[in-house]
C-alpha atoms as a PDB file:
ATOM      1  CA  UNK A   1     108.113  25.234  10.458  1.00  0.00           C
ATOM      2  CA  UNK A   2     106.152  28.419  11.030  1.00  0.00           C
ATOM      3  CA  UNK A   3     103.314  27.392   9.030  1.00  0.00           C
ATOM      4  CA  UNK A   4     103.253  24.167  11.841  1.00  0.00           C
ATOM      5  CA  UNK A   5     102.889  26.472  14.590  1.00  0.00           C
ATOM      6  CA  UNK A   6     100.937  28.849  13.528  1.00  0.00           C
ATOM      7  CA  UNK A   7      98.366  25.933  12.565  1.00  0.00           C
ATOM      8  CA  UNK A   8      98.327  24.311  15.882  1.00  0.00           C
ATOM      9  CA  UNK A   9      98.453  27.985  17.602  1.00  0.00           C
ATOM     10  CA  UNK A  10      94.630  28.241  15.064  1.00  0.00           C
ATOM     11  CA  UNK A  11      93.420  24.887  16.655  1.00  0.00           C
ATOM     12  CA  UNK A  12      94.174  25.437  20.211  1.00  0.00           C
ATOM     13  CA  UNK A  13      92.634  29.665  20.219  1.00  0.00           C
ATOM     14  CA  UNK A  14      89.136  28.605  20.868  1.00  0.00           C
ATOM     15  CA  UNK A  15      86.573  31.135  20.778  1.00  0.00           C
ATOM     16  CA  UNK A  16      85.670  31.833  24.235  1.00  0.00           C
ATOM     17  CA  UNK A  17      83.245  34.393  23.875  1.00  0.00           C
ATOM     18  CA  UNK A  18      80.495  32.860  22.712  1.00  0.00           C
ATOM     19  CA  UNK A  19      80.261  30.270  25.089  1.00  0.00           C
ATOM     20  CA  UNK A  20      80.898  32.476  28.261  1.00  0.00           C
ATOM     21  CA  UNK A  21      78.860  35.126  26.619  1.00  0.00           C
ATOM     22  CA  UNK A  22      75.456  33.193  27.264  1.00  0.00           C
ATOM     23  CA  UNK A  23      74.655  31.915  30.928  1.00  0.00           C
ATOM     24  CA  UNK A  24      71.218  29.467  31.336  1.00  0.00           C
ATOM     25  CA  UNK A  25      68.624  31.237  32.848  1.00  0.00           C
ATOM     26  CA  UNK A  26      65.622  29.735  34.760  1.00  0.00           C
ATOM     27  CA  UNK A  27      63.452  30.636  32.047  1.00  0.00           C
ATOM     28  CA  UNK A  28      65.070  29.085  29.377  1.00  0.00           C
ATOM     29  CA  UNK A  29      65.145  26.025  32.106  1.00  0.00           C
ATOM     30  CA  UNK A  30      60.944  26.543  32.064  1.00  0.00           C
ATOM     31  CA  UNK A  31      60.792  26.724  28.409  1.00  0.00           C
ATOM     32  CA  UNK A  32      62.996  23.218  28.317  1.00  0.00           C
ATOM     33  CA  UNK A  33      60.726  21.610  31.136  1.00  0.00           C
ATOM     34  CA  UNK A  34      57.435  22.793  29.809  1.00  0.00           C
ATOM     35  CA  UNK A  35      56.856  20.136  26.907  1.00  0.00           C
ATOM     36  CA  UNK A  36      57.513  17.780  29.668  1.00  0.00           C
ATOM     37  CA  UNK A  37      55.004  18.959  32.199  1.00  0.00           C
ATOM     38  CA  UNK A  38      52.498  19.262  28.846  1.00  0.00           C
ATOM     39  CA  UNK A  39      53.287  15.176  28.324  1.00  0.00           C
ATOM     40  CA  UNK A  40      52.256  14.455  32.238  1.00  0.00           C
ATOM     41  CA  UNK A  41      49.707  16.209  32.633  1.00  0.00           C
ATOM     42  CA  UNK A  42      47.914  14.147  29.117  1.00  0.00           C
ATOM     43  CA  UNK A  43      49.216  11.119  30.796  1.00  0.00           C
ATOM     44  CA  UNK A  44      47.460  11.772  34.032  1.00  0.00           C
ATOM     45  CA  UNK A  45      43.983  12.985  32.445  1.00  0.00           C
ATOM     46  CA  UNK A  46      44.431   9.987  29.549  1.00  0.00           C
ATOM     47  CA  UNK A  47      45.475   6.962  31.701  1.00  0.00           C
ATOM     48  CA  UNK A  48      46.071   7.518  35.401  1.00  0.00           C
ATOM     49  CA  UNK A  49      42.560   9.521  36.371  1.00  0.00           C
ATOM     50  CA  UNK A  50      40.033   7.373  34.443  1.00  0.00           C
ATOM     51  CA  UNK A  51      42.029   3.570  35.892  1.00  0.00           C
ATOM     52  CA  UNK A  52      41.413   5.546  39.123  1.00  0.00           C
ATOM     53  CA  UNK A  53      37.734   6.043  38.706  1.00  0.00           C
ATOM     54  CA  UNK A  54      37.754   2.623  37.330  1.00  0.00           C
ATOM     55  CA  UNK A  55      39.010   1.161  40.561  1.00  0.00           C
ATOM     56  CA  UNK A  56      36.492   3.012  42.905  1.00  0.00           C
ATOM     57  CA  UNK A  57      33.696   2.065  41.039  1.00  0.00           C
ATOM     58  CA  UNK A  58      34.133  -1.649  41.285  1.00  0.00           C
ATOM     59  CA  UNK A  59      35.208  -1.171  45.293  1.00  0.00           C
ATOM     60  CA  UNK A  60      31.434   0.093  44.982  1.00  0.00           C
ATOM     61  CA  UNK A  61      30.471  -2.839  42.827  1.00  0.00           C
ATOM     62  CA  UNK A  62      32.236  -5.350  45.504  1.00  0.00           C
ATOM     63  CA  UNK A  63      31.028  -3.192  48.507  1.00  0.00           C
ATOM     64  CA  UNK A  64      27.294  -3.513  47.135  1.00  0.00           C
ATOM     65  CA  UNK A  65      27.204  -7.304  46.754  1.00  0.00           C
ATOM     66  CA  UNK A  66      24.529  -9.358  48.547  1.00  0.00           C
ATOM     67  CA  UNK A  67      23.061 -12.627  48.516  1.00  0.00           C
ATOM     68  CA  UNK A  68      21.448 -13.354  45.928  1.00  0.00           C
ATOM     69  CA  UNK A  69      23.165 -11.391  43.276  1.00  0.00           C
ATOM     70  CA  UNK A  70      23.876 -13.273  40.032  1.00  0.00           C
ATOM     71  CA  UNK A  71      27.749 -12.561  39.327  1.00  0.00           C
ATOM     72  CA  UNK A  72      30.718 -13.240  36.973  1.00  0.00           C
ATOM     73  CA  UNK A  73      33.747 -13.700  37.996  1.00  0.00           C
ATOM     74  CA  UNK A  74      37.077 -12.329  36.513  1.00  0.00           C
ATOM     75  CA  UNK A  75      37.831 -16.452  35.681  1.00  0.00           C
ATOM     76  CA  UNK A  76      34.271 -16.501  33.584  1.00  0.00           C
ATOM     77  CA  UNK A  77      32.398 -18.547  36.388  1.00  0.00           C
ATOM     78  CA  UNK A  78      28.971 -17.406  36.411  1.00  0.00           C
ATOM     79  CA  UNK A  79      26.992 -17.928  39.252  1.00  0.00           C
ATOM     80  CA  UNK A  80      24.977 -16.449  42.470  1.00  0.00           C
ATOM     81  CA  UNK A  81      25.987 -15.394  45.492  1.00  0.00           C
ATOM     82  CA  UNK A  82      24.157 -17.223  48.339  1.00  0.00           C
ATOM     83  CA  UNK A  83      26.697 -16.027  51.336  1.00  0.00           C
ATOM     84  CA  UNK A  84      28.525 -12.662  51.516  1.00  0.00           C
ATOM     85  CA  UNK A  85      28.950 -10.359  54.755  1.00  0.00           C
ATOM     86  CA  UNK A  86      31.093  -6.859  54.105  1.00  0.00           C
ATOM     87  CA  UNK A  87      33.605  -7.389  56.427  1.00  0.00           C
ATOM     88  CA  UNK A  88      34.698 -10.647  55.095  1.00  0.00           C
ATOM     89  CA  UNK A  89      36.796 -10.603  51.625  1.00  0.00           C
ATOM     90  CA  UNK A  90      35.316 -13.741  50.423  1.00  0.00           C
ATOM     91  CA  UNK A  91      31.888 -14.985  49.743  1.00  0.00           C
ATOM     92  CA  UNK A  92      30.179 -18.111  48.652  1.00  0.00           C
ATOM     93  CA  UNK A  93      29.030 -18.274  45.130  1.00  0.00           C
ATOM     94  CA  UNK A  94      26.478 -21.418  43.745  1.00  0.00           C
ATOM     95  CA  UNK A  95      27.552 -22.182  40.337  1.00  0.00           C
ATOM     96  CA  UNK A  96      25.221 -25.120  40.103  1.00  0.00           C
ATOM     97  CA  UNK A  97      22.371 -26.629  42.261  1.00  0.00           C
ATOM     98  CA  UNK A  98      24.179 -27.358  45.552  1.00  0.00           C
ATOM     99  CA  UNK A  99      27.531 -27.102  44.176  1.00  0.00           C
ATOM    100  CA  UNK A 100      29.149 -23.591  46.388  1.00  0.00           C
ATOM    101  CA  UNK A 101      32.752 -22.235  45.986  1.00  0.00           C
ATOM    102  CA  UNK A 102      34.343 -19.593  47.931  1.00  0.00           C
ATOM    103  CA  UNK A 103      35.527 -16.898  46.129  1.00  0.00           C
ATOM    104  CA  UNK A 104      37.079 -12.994  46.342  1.00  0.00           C
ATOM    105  CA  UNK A 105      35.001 -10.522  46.506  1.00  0.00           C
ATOM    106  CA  UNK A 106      37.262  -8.591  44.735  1.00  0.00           C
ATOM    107  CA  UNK A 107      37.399 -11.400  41.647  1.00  0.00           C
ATOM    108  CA  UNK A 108      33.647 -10.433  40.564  1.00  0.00           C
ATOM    109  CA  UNK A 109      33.650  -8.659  37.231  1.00  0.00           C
ATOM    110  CA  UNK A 110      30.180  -7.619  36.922  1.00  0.00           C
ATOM    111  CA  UNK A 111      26.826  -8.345  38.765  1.00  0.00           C
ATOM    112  CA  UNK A 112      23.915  -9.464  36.217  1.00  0.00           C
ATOM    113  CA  UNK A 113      20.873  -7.765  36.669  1.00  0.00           C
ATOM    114  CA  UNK A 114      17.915 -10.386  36.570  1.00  0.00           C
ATOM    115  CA  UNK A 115      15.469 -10.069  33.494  1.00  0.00           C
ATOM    116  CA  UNK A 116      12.850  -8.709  36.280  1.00  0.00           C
ATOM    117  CA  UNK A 117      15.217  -6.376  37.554  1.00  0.00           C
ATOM    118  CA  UNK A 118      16.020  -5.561  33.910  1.00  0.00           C
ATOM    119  CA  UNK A 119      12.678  -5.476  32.643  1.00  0.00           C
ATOM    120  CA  UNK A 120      11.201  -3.076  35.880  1.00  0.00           C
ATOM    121  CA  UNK A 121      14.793  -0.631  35.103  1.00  0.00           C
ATOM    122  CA  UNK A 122      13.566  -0.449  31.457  1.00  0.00           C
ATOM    123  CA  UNK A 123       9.818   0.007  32.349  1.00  0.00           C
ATOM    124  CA  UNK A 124       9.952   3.534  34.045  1.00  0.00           C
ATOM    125  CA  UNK A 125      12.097   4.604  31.067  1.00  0.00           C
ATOM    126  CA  UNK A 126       9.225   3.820  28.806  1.00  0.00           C
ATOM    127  CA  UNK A 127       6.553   5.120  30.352  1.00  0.00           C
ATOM    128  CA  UNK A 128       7.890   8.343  30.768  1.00  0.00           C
ATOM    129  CA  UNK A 129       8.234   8.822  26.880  1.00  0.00           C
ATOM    130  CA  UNK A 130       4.839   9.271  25.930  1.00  0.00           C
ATOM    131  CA  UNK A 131       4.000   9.803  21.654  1.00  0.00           C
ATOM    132  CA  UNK A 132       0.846  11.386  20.403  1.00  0.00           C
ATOM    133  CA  UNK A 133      -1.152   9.157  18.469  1.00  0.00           C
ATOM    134  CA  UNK A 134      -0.528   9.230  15.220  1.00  0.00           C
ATOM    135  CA  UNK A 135      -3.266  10.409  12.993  1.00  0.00           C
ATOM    136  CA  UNK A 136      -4.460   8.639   9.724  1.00  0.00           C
ATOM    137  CA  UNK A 137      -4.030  10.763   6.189  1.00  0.00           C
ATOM    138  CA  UNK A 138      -7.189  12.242   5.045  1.00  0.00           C
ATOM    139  CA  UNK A 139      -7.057   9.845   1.769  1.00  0.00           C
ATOM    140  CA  UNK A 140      -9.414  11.438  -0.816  1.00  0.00           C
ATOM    141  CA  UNK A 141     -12.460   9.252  -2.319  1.00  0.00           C
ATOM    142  CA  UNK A 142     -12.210   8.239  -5.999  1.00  0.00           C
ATOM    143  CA  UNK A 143     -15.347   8.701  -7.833  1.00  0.00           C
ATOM    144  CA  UNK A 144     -16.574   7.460 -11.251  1.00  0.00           C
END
């Protein structure tokens, strides 16, 4: 029966010292914590900060619509707008000849620059970029 006791005595003697020997510190609670802070901080800069620049630029986009703009809408509608004041949230878009629907402001996806407007954006692009003529090769002259 000795060998029993001394057995459970072996099982029940657990080394205390090792445990009580180390106390967390605050740094080893920074060291823990930094991967974490590393993980938001890529979230923010990946996801959060360019949805946010995102967002202001179409309140721009809204904020800048007038009649006359040719629009489409988040639903695909296409049309122009013939009605649209800035303090009101909606504004009246044609989609066909006299056929008008109110809709969001907020709805419109993208405004279509007309091929005028497109064509006079393009044009002082153009004309800035000026080339040197090109010169023919001096091609010599057979002779027999």
């Amino acid at each position: 029966m000795t060998t029993t006791s001394t057995a459970t005595e072996a099982t029940t003697s657990v080394d205390t010292t090792a445990t009580s020997a180390h106390k967390p510190s605050i740094s080893d609670a920074m060291t823990q914590m930094t991967p974490l802070f590393l993980i938001l901080a890529v979230f923010y800069m990946l996801i959060i900060r360019p949805q946010q620049k995102k967002m202001q630029e179409h309140q721009k986009t809204v904020a800048a619509l007038k009649a006359g703009d040719k629009v489409v809408m988040s639903s695909g509608i296409i049309g122009s707008i013939i009605k649209a004041d800035a303090s009101d949230p909606e504004a009246t878009l044609e989609i066909a000849k006299d056929v008008h629907i109110k809709v969001r402001k907020d709805m419109v996806t993208e405004i279509i620059l007309a091929p005028e407007a497109a064509e006079k954006k393009a044009a002082p692009a153009t004309a800035k970029v000026s080339k040197p003529a090109a010169k023919k090769p001096k091609t010599a002259k057979k002779t027999k």
